[in-house]
C-alpha atoms as a PDB file:
ATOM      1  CA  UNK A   1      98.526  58.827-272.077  1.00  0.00           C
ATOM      2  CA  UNK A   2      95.812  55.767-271.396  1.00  0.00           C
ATOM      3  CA  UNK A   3      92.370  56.778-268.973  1.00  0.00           C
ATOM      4  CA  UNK A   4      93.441  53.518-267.329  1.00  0.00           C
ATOM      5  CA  UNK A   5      96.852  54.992-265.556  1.00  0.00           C
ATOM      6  CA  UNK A   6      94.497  57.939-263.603  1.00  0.00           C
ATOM      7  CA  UNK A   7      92.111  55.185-262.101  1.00  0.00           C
ATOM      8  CA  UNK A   8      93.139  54.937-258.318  1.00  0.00           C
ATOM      9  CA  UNK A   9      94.796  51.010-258.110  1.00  0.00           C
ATOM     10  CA  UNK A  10      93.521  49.907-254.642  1.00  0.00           C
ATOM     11  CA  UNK A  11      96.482  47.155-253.658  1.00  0.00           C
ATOM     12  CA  UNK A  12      94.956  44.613-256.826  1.00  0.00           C
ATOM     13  CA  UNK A  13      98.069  45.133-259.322  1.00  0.00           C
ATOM     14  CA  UNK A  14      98.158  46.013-263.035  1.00  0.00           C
ATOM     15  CA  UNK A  15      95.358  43.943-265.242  1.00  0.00           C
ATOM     16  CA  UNK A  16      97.303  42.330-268.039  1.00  0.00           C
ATOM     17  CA  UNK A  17      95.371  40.156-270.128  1.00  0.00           C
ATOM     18  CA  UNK A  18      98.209  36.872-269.538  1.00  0.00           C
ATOM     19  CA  UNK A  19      97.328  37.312-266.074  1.00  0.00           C
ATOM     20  CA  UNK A  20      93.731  36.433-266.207  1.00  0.00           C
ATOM     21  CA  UNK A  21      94.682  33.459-268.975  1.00  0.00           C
ATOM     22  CA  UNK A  22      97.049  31.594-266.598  1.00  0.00           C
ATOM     23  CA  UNK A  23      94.115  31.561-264.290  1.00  0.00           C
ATOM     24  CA  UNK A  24      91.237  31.046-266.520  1.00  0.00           C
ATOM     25  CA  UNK A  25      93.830  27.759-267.933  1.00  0.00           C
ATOM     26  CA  UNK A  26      94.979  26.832-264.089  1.00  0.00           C
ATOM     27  CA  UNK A  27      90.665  26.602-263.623  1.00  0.00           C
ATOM     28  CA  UNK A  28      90.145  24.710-266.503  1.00  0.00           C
ATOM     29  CA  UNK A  29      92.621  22.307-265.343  1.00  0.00           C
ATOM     30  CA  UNK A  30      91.671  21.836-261.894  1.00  0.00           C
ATOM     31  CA  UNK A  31      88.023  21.295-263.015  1.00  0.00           C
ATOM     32  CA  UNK A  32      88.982  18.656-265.523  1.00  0.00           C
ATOM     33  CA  UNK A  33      90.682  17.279-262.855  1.00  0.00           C
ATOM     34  CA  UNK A  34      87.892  16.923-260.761  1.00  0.00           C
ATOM     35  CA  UNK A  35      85.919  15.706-263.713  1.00  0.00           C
ATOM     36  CA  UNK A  36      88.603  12.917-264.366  1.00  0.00           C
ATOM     37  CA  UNK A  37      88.279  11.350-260.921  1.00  0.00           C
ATOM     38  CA  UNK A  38      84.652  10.982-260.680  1.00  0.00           C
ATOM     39  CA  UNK A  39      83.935   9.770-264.267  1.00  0.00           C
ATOM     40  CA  UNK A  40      86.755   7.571-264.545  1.00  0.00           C
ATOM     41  CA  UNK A  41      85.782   5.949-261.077  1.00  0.00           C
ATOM     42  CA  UNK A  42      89.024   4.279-260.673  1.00  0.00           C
ATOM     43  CA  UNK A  43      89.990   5.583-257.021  1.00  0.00           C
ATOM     44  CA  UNK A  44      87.902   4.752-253.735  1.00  0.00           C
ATOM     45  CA  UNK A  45      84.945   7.143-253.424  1.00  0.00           C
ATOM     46  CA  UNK A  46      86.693   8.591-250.374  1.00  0.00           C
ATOM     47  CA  UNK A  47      90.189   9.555-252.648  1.00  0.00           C
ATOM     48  CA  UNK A  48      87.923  11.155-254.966  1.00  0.00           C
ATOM     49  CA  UNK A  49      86.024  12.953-252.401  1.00  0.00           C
ATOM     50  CA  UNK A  50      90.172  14.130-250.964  1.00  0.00           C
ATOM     51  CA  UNK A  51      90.688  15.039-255.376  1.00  0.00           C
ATOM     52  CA  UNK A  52      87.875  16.776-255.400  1.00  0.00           C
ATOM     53  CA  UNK A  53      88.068  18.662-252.029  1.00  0.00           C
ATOM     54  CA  UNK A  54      92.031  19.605-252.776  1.00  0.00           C
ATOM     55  CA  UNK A  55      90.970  20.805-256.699  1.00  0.00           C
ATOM     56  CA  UNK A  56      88.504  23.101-255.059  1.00  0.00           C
ATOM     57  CA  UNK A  57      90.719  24.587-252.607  1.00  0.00           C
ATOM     58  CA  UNK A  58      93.316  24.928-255.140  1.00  0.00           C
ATOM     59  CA  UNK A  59      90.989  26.493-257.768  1.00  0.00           C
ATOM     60  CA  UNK A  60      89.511  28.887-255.068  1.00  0.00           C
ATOM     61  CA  UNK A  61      92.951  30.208-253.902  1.00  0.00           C
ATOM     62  CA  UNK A  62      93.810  30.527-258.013  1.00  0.00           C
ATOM     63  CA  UNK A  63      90.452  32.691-258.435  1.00  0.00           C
ATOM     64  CA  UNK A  64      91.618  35.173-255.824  1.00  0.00           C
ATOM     65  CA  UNK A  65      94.902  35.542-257.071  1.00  0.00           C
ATOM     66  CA  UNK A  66      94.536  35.894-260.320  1.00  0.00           C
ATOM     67  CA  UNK A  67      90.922  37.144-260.791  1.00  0.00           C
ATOM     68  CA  UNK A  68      90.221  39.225-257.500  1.00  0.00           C
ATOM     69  CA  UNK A  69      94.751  40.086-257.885  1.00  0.00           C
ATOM     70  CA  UNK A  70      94.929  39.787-253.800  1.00  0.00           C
ATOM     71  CA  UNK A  71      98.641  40.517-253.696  1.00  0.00           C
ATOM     72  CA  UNK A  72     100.799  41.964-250.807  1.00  0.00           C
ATOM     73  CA  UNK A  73     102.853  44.088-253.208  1.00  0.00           C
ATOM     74  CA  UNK A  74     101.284  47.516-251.893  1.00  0.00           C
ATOM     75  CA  UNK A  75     100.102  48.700-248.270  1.00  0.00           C
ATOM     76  CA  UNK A  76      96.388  49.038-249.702  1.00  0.00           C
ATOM     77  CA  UNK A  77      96.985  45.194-250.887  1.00  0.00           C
ATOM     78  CA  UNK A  78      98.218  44.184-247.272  1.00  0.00           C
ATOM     79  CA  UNK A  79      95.215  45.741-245.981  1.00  0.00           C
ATOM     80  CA  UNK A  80      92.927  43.320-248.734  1.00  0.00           C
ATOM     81  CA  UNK A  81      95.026  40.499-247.261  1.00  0.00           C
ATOM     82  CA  UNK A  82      94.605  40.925-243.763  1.00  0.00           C
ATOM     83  CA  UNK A  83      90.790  41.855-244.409  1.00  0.00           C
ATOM     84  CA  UNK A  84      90.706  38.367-246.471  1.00  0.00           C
ATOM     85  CA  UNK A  85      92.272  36.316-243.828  1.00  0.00           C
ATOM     86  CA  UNK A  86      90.204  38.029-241.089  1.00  0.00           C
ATOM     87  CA  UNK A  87      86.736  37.188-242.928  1.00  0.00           C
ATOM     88  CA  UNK A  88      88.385  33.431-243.224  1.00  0.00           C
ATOM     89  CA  UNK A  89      89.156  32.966-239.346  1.00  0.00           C
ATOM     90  CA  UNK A  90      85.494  34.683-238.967  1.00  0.00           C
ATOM     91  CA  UNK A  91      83.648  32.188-240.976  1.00  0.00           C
ATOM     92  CA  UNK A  92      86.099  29.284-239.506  1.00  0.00           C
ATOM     93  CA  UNK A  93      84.989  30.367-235.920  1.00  0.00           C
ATOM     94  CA  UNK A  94      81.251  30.403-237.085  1.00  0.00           C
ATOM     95  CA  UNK A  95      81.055  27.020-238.876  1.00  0.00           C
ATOM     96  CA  UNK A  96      82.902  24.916-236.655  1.00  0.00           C
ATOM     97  CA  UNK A  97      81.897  26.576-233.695  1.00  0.00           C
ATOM     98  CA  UNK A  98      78.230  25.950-234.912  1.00  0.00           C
ATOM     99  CA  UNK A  99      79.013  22.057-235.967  1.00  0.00           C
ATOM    100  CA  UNK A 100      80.876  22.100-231.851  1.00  0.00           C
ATOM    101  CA  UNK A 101      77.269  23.418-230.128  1.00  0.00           C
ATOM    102  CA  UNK A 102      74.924  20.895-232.270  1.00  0.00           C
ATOM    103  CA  UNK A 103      77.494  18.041-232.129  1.00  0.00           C
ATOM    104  CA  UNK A 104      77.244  18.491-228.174  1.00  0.00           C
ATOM    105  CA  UNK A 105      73.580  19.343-228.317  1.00  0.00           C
ATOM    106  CA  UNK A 106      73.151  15.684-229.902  1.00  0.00           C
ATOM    107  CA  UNK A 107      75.524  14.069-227.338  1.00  0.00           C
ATOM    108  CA  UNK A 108      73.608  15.877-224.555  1.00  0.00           C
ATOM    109  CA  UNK A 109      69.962  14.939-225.652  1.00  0.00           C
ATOM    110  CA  UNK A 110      70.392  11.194-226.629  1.00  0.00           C
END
C-alpha cells in the first residue's frame, strides 16, 4: 500500500505524471505561439497584441487545470472553484472599478 493513498486529496484529483505533460506541452505551445507572432512580425501590431492577449489567457486557464488540478469532480473541488471564481469577480470589481474612478477623475479635472 503507497504513503500517497493516506494523504487527505482536497478536491485537486489524482497526480499522474501525463497529466502535468499535456500541460507542461499545451504551455510550450502557447508560448511559442506568442513567440511566433511577434518575431515573425507579419500581422498588425494590434493582431499580435489580440495573439498574445488570447495565448495568455489560454495558457493561464491550462496552468490551473492541469498544474493547480481545479476540477469540479468532488464537493471540496466545487468549493476551490467557487473560491477561484469569487477571487476573479473580486479582482474584476477592483481593477475596473479603479480604471472607472480615475477615468472620471480625469474627465472631471480637465
Amino acid at each position: 500500500m503507497h504513503a500517497q493513498n493516506n494523504l487527505p486529496d482536497f478536491g485537486t484529483g489524482q497526480k499522474t505524471l501525463s497529466i502535468y505533460l499535456i500541460g507542461l506541452i499545451a504551455c510550450v505551445i502557447l508560448t511559442l505561439i506568442s513567440f511566433g507572432a511577434v518575431m515573425a512580425q507579419v500581422f498588425p501590431k494590434n493582431i499580435t497584441f489580440v495573439i498574445i492577449f488570447l495565448s495568455a489567457i489560454i495558457q493561464f486557464l491550462v496552468q490551473v487545470i492541469f498544474f493547480l488540478r481545479l476540477n469540479t469532480q468532488t464537493e471540496h473541488g466545487k468549493l476551490n472553484v467557487m473560491s477561484f471564481v469569487f477571487t476573479g469577480v473580486i479582482l474584476f470589481c477592483l481593477v475596473f472599478g479603479t480604471l472607472w474612478i480615475m477615468s472620471d477623475l480625469n474627465y472631471n479635472l480637465m
